[in-house]
C-alpha atoms as a PDB file:
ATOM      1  CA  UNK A   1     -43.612  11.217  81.554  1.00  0.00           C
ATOM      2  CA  UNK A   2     -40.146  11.885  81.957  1.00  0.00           C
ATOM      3  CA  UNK A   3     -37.482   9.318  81.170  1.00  0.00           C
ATOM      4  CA  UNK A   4     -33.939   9.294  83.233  1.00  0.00           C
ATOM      5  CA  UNK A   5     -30.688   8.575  81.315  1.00  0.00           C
ATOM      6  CA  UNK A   6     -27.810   7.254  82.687  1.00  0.00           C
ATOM      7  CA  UNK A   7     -23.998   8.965  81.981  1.00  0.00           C
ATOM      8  CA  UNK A   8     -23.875   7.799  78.632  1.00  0.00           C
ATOM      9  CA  UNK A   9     -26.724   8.792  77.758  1.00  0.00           C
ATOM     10  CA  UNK A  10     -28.728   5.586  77.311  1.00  0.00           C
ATOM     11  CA  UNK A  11     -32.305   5.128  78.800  1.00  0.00           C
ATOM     12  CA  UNK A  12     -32.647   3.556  82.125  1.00  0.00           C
ATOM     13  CA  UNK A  13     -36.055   1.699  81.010  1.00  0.00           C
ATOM     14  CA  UNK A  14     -33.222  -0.937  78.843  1.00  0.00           C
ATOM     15  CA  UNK A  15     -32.064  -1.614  82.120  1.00  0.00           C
ATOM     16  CA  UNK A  16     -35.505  -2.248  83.539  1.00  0.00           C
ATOM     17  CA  UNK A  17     -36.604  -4.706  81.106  1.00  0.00           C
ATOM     18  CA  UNK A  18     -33.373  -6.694  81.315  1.00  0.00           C
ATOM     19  CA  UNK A  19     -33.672  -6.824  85.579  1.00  0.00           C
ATOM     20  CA  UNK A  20     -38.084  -7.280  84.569  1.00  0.00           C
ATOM     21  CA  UNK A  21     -36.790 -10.578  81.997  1.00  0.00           C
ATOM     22  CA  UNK A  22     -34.500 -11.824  84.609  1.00  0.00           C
ATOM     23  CA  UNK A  23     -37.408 -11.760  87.140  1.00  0.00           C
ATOM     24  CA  UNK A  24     -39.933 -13.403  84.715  1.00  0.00           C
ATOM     25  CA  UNK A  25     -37.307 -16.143  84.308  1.00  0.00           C
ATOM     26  CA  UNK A  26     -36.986 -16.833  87.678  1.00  0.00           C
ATOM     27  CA  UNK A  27     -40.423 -16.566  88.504  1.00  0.00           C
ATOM     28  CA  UNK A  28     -41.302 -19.080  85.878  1.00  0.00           C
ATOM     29  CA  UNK A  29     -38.928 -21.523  86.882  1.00  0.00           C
ATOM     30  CA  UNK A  30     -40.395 -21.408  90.068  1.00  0.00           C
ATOM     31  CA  UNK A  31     -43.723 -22.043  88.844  1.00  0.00           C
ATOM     32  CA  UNK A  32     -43.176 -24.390  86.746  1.00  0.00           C
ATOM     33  CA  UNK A  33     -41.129 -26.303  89.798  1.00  0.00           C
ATOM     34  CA  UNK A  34     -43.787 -26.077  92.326  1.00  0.00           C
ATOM     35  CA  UNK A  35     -46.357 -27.232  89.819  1.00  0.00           C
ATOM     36  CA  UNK A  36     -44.466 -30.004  89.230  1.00  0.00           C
ATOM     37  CA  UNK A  37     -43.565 -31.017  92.968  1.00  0.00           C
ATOM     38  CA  UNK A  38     -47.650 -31.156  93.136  1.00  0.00           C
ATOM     39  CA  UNK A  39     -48.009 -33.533  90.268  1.00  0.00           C
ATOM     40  CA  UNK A  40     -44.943 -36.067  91.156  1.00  0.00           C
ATOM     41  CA  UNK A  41     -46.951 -35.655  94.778  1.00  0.00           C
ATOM     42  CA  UNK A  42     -50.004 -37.726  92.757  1.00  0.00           C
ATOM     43  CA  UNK A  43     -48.078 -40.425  92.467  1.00  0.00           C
ATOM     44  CA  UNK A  44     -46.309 -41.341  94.997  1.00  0.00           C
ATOM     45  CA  UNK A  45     -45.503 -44.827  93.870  1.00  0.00           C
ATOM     46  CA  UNK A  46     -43.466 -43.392  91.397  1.00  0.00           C
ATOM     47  CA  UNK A  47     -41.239 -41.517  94.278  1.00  0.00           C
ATOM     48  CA  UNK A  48     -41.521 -44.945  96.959  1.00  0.00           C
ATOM     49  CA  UNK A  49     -40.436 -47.651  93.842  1.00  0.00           C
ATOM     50  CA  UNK A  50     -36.737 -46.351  93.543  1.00  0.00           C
ATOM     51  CA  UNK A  51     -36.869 -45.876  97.330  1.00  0.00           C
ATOM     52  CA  UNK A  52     -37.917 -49.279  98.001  1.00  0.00           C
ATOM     53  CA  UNK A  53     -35.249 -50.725  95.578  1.00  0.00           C
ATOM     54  CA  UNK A  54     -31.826 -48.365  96.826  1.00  0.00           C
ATOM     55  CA  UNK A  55     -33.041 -50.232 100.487  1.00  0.00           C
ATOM     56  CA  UNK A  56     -32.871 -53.391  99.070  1.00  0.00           C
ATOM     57  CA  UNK A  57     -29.392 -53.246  97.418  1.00  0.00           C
ATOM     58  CA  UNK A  58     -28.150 -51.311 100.597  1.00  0.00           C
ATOM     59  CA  UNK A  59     -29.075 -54.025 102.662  1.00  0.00           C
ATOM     60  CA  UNK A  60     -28.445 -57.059 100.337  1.00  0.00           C
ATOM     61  CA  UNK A  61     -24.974 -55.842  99.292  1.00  0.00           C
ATOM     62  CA  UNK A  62     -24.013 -54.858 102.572  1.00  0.00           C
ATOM     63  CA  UNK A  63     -24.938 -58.695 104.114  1.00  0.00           C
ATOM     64  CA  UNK A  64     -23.933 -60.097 101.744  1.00  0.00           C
ATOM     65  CA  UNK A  65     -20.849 -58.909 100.417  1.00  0.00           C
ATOM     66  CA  UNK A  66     -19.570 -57.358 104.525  1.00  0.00           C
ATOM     67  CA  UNK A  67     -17.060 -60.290 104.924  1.00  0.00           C
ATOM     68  CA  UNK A  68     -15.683 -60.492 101.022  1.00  0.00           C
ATOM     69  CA  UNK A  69     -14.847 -56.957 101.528  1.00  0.00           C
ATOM     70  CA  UNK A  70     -12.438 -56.722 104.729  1.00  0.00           C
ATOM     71  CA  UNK A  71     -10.099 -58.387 102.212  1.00  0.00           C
ATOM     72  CA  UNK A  72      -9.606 -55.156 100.255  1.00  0.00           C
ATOM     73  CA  UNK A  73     -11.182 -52.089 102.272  1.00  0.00           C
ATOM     74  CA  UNK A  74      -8.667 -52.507 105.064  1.00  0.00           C
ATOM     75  CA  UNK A  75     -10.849 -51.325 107.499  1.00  0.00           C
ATOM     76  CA  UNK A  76     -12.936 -49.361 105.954  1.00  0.00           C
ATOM     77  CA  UNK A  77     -17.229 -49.607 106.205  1.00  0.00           C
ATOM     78  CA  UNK A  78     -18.402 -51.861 103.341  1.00  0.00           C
ATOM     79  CA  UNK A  79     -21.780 -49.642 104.235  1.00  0.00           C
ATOM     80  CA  UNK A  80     -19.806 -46.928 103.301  1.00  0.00           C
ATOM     81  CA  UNK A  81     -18.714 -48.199 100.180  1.00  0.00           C
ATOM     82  CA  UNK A  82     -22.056 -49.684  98.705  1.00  0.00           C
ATOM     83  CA  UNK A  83     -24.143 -46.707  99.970  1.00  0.00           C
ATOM     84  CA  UNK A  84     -23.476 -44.412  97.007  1.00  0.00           C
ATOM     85  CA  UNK A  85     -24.113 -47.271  94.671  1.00  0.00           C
ATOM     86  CA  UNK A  86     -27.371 -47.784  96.446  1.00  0.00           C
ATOM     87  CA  UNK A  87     -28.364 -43.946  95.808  1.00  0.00           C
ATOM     88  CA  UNK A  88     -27.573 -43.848  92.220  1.00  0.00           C
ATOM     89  CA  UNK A  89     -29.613 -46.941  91.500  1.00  0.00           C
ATOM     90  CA  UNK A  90     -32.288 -45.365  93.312  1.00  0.00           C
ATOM     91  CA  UNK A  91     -32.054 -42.221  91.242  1.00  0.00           C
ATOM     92  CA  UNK A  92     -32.043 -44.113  87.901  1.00  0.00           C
ATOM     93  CA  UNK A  93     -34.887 -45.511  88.976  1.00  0.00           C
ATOM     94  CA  UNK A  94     -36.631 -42.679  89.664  1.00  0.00           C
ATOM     95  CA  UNK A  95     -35.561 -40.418  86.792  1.00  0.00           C
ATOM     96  CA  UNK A  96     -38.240 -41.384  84.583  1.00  0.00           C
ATOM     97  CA  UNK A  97     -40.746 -39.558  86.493  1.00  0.00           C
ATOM     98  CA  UNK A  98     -40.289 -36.167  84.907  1.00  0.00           C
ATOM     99  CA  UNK A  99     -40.419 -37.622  81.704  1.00  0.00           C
ATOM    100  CA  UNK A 100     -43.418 -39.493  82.301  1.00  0.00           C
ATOM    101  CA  UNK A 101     -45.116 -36.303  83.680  1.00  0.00           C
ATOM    102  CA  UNK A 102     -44.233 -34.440  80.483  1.00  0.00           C
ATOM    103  CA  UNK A 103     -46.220 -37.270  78.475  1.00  0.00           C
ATOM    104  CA  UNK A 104     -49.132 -36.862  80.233  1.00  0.00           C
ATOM    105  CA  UNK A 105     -49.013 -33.031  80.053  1.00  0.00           C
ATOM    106  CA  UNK A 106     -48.527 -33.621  75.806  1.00  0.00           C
ATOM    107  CA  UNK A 107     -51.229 -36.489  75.679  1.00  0.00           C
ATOM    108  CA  UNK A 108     -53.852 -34.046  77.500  1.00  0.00           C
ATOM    109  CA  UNK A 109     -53.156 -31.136  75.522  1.00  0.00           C
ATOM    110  CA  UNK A 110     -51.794 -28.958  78.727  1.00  0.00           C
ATOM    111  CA  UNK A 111     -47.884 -28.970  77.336  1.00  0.00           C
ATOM    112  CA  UNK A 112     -49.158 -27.308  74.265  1.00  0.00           C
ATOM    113  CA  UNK A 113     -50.580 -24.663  76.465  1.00  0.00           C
ATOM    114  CA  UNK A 114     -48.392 -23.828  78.030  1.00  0.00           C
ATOM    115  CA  UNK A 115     -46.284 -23.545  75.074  1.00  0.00           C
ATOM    116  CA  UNK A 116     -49.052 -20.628  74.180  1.00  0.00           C
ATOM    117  CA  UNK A 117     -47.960 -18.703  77.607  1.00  0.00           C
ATOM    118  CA  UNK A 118     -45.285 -16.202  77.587  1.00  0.00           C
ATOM    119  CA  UNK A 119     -43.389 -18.422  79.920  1.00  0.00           C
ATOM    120  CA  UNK A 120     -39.676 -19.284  79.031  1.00  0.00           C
ATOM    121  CA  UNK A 121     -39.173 -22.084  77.177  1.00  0.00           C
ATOM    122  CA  UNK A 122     -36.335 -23.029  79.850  1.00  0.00           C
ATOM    123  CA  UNK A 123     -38.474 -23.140  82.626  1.00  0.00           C
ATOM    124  CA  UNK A 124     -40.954 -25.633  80.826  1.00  0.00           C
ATOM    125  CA  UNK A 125     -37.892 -28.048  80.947  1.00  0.00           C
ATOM    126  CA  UNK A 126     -36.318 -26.935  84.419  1.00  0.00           C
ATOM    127  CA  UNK A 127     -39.005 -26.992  86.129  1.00  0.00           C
ATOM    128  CA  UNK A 128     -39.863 -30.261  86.102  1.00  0.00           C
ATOM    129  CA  UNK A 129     -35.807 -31.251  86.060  1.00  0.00           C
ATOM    130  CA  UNK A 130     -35.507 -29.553  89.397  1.00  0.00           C
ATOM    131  CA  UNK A 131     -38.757 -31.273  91.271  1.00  0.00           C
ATOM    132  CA  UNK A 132     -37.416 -34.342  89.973  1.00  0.00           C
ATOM    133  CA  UNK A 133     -33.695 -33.608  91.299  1.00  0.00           C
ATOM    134  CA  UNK A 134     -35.429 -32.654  94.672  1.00  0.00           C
ATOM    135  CA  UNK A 135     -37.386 -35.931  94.205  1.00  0.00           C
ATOM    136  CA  UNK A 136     -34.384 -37.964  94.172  1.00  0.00           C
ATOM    137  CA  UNK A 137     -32.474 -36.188  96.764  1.00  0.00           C
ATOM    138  CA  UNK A 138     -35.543 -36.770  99.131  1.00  0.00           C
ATOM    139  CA  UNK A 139     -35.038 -40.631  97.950  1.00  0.00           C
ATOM    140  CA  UNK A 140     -31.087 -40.495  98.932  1.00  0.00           C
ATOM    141  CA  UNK A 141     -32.124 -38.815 102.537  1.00  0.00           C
ATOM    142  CA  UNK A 142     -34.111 -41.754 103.449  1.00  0.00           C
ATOM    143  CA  UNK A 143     -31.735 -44.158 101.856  1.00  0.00           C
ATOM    144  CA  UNK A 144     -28.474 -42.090 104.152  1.00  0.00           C
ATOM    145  CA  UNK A 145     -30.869 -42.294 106.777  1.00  0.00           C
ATOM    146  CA  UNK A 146     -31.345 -46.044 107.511  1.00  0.00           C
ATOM    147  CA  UNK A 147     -27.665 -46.477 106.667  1.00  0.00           C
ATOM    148  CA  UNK A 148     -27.151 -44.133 109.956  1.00  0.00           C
ATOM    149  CA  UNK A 149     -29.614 -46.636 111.497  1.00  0.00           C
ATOM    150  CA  UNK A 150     -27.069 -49.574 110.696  1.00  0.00           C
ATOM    151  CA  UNK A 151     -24.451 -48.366 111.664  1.00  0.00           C
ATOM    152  CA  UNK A 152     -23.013 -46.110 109.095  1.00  0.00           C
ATOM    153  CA  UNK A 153     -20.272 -43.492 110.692  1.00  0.00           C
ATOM    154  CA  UNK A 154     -19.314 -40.703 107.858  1.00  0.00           C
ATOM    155  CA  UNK A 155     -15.197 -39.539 108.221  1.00  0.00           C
ATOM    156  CA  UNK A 156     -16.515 -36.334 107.401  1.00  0.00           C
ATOM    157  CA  UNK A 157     -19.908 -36.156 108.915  1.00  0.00           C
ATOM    158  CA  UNK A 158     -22.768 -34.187 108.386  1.00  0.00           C
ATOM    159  CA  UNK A 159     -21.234 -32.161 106.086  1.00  0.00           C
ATOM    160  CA  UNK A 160     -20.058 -35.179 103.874  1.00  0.00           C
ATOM    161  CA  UNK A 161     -23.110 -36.701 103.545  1.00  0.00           C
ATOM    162  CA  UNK A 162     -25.053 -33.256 103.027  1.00  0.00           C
ATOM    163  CA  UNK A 163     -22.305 -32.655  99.661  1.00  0.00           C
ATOM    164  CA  UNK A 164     -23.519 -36.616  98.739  1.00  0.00           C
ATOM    165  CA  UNK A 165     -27.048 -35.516  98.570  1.00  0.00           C
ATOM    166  CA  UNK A 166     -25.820 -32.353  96.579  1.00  0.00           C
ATOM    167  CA  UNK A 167     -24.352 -34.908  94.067  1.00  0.00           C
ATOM    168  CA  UNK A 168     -27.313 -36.502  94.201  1.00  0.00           C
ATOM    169  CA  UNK A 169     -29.264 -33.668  92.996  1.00  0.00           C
ATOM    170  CA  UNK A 170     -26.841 -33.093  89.797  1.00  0.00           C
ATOM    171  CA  UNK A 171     -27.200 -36.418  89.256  1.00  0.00           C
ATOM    172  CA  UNK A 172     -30.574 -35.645  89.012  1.00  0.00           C
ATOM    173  CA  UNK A 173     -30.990 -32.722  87.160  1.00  0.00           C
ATOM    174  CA  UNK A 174     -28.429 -34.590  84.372  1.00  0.00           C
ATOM    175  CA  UNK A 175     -30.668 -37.929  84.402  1.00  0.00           C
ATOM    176  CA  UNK A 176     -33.987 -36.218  84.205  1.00  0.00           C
ATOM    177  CA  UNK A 177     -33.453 -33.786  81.466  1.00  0.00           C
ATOM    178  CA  UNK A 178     -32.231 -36.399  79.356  1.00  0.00           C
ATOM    179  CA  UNK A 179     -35.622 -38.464  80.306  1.00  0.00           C
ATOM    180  CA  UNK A 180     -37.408 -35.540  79.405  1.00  0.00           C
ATOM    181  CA  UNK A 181     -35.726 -35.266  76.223  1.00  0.00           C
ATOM    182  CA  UNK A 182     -36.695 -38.964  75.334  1.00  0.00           C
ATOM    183  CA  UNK A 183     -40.318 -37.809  76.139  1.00  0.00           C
ATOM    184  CA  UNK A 184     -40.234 -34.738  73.882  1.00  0.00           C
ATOM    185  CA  UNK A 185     -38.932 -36.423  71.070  1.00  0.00           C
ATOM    186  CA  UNK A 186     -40.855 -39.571  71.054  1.00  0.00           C
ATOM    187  CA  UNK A 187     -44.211 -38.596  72.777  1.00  0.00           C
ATOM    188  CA  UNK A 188     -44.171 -41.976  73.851  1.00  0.00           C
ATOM    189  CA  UNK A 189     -45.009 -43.220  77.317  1.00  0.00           C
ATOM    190  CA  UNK A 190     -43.644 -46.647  76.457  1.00  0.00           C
ATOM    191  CA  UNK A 191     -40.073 -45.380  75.067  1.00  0.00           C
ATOM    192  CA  UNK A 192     -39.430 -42.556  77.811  1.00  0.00           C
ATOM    193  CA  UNK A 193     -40.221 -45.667  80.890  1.00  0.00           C
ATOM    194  CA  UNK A 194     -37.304 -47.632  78.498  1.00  0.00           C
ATOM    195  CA  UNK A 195     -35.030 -44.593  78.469  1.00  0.00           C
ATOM    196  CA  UNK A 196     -33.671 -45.407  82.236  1.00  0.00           C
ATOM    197  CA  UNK A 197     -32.987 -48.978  81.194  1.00  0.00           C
ATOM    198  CA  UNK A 198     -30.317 -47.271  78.335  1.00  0.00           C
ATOM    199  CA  UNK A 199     -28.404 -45.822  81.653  1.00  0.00           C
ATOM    200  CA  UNK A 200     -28.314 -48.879  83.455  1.00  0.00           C
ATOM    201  CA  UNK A 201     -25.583 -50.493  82.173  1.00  0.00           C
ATOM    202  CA  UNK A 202     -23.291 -48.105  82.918  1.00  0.00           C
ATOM    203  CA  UNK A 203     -23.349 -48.818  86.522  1.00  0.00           C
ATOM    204  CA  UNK A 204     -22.164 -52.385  85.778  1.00  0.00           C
ATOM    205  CA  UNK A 205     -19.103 -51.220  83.611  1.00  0.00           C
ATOM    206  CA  UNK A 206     -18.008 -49.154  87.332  1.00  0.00           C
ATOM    207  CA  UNK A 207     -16.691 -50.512  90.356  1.00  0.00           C
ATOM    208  CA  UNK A 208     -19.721 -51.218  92.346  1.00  0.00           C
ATOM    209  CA  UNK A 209     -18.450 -54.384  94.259  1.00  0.00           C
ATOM    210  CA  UNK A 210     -14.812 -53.508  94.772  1.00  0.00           C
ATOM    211  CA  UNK A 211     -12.480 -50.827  93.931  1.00  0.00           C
ATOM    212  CA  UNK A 212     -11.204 -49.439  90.879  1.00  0.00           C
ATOM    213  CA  UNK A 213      -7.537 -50.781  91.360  1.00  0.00           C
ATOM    214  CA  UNK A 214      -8.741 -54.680  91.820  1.00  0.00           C
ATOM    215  CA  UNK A 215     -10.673 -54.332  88.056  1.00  0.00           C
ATOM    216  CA  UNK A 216      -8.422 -55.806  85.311  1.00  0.00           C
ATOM    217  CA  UNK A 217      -8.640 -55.794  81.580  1.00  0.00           C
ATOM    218  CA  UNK A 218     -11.375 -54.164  79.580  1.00  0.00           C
ATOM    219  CA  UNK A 219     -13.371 -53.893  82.332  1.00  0.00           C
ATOM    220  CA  UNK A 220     -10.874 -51.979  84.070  1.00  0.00           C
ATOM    221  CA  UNK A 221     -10.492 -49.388  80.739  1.00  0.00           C
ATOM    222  CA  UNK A 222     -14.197 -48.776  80.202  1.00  0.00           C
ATOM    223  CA  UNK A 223     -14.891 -47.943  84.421  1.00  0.00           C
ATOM    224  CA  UNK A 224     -11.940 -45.457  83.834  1.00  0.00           C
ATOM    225  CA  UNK A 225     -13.982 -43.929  81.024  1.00  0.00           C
ATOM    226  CA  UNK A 226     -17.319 -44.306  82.796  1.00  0.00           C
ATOM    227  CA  UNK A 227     -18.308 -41.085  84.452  1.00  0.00           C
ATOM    228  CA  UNK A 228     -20.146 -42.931  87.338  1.00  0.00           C
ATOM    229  CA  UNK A 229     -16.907 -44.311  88.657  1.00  0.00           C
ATOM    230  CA  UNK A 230     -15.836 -40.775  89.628  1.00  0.00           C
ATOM    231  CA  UNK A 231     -19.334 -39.970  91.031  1.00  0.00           C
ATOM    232  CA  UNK A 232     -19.248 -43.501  93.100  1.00  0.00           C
ATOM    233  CA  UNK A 233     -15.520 -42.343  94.062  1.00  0.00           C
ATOM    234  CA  UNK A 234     -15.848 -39.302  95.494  1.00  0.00           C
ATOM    235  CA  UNK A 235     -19.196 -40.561  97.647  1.00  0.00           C
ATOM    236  CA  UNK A 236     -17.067 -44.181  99.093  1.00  0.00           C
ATOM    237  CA  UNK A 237     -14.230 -41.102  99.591  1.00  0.00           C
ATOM    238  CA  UNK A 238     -16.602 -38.818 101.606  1.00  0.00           C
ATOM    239  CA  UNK A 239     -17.905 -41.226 103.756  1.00  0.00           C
ATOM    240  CA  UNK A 240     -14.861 -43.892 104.314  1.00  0.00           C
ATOM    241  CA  UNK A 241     -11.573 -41.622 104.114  1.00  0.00           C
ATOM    242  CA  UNK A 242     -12.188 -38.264 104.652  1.00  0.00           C
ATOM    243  CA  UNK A 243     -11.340 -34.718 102.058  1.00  0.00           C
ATOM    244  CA  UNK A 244      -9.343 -35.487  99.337  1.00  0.00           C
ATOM    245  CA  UNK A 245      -9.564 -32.239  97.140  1.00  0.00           C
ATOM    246  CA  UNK A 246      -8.435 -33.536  93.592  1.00  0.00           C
ATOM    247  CA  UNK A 247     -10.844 -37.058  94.161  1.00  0.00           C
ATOM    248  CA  UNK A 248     -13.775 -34.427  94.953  1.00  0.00           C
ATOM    249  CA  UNK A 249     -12.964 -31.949  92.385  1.00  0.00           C
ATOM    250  CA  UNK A 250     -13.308 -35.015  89.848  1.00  0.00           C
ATOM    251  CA  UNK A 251     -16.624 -36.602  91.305  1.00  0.00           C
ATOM    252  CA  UNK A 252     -18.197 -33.109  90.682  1.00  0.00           C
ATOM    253  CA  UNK A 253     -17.228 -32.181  87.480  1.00  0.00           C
ATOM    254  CA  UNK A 254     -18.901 -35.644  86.392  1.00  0.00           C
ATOM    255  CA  UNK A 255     -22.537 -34.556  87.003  1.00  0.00           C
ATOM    256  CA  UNK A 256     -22.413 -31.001  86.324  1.00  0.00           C
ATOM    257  CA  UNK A 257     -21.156 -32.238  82.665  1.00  0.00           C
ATOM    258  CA  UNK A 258     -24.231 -34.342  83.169  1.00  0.00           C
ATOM    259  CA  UNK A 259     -26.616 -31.937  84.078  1.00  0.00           C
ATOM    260  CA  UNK A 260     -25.284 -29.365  81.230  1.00  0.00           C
ATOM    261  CA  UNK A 261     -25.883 -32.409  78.963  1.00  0.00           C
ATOM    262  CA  UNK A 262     -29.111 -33.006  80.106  1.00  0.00           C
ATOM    263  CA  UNK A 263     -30.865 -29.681  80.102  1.00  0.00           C
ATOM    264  CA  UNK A 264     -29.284 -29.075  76.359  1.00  0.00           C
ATOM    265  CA  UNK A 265     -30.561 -32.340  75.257  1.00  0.00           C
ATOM    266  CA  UNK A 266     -33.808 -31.912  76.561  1.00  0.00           C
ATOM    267  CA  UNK A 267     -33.478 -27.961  75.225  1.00  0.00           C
ATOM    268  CA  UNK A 268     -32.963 -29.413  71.688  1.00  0.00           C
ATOM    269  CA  UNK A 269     -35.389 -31.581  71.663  1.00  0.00           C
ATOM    270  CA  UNK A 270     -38.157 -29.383  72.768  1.00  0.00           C
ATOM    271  CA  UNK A 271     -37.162 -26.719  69.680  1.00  0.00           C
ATOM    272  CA  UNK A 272     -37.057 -29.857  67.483  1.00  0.00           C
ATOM    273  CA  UNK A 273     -40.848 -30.906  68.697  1.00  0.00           C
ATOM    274  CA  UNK A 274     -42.544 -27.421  68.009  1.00  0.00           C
ATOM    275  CA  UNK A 275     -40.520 -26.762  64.712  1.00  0.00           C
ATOM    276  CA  UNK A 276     -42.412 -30.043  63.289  1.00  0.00           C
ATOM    277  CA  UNK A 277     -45.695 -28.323  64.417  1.00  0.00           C
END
């Protein structure tokens, strides 16, 4: 067998194995995705909850709060404006699905398994962070949907609510890994379903009820700090005002810091977990 070398004299077959790796990645990752869209498929419940519970502050919030708000939106939908909180508390909701998933695969044996395969250790953790993203951008369709049903009208249209859902998705990668982390380190079923609780507060230190300006005080310092308050920004923006570049810009760098954070986080903990073994 004759081997080709390239101009400087190195052997094409390096080359091959690089583009062969890059393709085992990929294909891993995509295993390891569509076996996890079939197990969060299982259990639906776990996909209809956080569903069930964006609806209900969409449509609380919105009658309740529709009258308080033509004081300060000046015009603007108040459907509009609670929408994107209504999708992030559906996503926090449902971000402890992955996690939960991973449990069961280390309380059966399977995740040690797999850690036996020559799959990538990445794609053991992405995998199951992207089916869960696509989980909760599924949940925010539905959600956007009935909020066309009552009424909703988008000053960008289709296209702004299509880059909400693509927030939606970093916000899910970000949430999930770090859910997945909790599982990996703990091994508890008990501690990763309490993980989502740790993110909760966060939403109440943001301006879900009225703008950023009208907060005062501490409150007002720790939503400026709070990276949700640039997510719920550039969503209320999207939908109520139109493109503003710099207010976009902002609202995305938020959850891809998240998402980083959450696929390193769950990253570390998975090297911790099989150094103790």
């Amino acid at each position: 067998m004759q081997v080709s070398f390239t101009q400087s004299n190195e052997p094409m077959v390096e080359h091959t194995h690089i583009r062969a790796d890059k393709q085992s990645f990929f294909m891993s990752v995509w295993m390891m995705t569509r076996r996890s869209v079939t197990v969060l498929t299982r259990t639906p419940l776990e996909i209809i909850v956080p569903i069930l519970l964006g609806i209900f502050f969409l449509v609380v919030y919105e009658s309740s709060l529709r009258g308080a708000a033509a004081l300060f939106l000046k015009g603007q939908s108040y459907l509009g404006f609670i929408l994107p909180l209504s999708v992030i508390s559906a996503g926090l909701s449902g971000a402890g699905i992955g996690g939960q998933a991973i449990i069961r695969d280390i309380q059966s044996g399977f995740f040690d398994k797999l850690l036996l395969t020559p799959i990538h250790r990445s794609a053991l953790l992405l995998g199951p962070m992207i089916a869960c993203a696509f989980a909760q951008a599924l949940q925010a369709l539905i959600i956007i949907l009935l909020a066309l049903l009552l009424g909703l009208e988008s000053a960008t249209g289709l296209v702004g609510l299509l880059v909400v859902l693509g927030l939606t998705l970093l916000i899910g990668l970000g949430l999930s890994g770090f859910v997945i982390g909790i599982a990996l380190c703990t091994k508890s079923a008990g501690v990763t379903g309490a993980s989502t609780f740790l993110v909760f507060p966060l939403t109440f230190l943001a301006p879900i009820f009225t703008p950023l300006e009208l907060l005062q005080g501490w409150i007002r310092v720790a939503a400026e700090i709070n990276p949700l308050t640039y997510i719920l920004e550039v969503g209320r923006t999207l939908i109520n005002v139109g493109w503003e570049t710099e207010i976009v810009l902002h609202g995305f760098a938020a959850p891809i810091l998240l998402a980083l954070f959450g696929f390193g986080f769950a990253y570390l903990s998975l090297q911790v977990g099989t150094k103790r073994r």
